[in-house]
C-alpha atoms as a PDB file:
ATOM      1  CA  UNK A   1       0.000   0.000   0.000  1.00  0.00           C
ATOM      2  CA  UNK A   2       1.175   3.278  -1.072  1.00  0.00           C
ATOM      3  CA  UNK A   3       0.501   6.102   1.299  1.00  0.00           C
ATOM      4  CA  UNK A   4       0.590  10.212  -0.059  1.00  0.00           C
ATOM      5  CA  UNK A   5       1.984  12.197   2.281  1.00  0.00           C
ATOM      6  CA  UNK A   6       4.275  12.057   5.349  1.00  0.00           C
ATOM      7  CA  UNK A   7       0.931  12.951   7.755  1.00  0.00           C
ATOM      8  CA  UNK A   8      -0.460   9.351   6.945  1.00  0.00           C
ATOM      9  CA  UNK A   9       2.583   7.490   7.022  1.00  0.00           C
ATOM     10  CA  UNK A  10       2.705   9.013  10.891  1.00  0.00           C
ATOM     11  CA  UNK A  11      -0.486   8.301  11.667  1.00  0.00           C
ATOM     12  CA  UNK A  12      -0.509   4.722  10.174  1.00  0.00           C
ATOM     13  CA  UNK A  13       2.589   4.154  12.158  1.00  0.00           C
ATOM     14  CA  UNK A  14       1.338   5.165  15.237  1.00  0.00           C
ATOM     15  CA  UNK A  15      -1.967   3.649  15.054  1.00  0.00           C
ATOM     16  CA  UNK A  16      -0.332  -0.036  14.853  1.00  0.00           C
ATOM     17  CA  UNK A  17       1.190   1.025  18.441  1.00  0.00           C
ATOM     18  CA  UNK A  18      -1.604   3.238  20.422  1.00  0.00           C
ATOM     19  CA  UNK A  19      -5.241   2.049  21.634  1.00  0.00           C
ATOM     20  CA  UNK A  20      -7.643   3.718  23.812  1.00  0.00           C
ATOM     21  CA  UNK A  21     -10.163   1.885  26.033  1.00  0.00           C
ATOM     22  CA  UNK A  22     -13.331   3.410  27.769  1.00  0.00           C
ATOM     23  CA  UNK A  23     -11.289   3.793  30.611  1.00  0.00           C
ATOM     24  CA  UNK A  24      -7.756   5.097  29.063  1.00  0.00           C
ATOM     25  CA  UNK A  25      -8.580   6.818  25.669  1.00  0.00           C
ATOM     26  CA  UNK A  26      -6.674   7.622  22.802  1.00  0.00           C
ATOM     27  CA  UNK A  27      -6.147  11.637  22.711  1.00  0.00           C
ATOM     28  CA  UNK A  28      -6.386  12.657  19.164  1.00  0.00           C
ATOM     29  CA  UNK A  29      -4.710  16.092  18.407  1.00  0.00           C
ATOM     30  CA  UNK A  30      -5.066  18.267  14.909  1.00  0.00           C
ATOM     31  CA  UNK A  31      -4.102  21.406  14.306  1.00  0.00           C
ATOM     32  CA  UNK A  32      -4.494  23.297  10.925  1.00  0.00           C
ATOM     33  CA  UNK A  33      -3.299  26.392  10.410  1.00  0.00           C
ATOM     34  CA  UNK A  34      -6.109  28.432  11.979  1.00  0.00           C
ATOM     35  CA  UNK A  35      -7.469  26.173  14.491  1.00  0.00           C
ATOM     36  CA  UNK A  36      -6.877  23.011  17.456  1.00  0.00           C
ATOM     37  CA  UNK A  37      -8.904  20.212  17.702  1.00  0.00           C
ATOM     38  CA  UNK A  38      -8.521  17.504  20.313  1.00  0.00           C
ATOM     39  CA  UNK A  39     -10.448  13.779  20.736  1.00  0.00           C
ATOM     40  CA  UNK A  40     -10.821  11.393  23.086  1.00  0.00           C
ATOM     41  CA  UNK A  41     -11.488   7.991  21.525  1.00  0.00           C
ATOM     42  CA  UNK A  42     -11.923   5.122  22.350  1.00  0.00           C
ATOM     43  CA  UNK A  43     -11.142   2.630  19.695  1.00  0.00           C
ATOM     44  CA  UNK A  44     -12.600  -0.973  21.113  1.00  0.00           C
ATOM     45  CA  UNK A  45     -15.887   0.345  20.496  1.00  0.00           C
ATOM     46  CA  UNK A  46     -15.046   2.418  17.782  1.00  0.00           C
ATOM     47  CA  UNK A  47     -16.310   6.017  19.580  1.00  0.00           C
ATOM     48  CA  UNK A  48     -15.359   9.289  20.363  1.00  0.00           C
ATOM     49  CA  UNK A  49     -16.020   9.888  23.997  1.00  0.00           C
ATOM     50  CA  UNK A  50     -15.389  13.476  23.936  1.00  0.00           C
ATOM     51  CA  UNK A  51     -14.024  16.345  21.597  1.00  0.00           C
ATOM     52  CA  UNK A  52     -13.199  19.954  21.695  1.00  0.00           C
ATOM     53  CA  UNK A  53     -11.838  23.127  19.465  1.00  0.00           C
ATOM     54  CA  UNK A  54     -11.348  26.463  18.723  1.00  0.00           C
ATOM     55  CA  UNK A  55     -14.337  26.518  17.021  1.00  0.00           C
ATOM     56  CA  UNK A  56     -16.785  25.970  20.027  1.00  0.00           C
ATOM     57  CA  UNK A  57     -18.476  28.464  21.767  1.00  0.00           C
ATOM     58  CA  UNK A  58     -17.076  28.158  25.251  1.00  0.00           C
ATOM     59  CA  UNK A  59     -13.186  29.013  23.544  1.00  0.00           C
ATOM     60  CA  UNK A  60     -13.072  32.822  23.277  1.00  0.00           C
ATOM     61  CA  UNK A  61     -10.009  33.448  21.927  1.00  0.00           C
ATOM     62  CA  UNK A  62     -10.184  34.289  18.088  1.00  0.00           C
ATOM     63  CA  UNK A  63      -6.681  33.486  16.515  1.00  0.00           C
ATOM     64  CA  UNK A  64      -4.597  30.052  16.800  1.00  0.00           C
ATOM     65  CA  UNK A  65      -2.569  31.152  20.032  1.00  0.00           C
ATOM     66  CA  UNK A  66      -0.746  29.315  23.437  1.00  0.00           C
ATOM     67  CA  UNK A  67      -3.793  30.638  25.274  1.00  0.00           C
ATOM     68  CA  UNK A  68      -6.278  29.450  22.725  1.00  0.00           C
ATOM     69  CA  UNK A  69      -4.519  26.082  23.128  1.00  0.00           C
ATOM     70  CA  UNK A  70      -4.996  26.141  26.903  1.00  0.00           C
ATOM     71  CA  UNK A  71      -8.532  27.270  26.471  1.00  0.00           C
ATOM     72  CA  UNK A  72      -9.260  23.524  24.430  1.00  0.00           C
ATOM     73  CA  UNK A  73      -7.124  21.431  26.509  1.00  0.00           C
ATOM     74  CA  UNK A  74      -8.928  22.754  30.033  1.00  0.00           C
ATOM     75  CA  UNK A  75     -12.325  22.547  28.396  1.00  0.00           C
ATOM     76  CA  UNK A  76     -11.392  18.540  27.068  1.00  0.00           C
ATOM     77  CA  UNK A  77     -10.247  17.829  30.730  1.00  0.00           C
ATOM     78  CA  UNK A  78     -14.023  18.748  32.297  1.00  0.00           C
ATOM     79  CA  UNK A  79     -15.213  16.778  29.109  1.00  0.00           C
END
């Protein structure tokens, strides 16, 4: 199997090694160039238990920033 880019070869990579259970997920972690986005997943069931961005509504910070990034990560931890 060919993969494109670099990004998939990482992920495929990594994804033979990690798992997440219901009671230690798998924190997923994407960020574009304007904006965070962070999942907890657990992949014996095949769900996402909880997610969170830039883009929701409790995140007030505009722009991609360290405090934006602190924003997500404390709102995923009362997830």
């Amino acid at each position: 199997m060919k993969v494109k880019n670099k990004r998939q070869q990482r992920k495929i990579r990594i994804r033979k090694k990690v798992n997440g259970t219901a009671s230690i997920p798998r924190l997923a972690v994407f960020k574009s160039n304007n904006n965070i986005y962070v999942q907890a997943i657990d992949d014996l069931n095949q769900v996402t238990i909880a997610s969170a961005s830039t883009l929701s509504k409790e995140v007030k910070s505009e722009n991609l920033s360290v405090e934006a990034s602190k924003e997500v990560g404390e709102l995923m931890g009362k997830s």
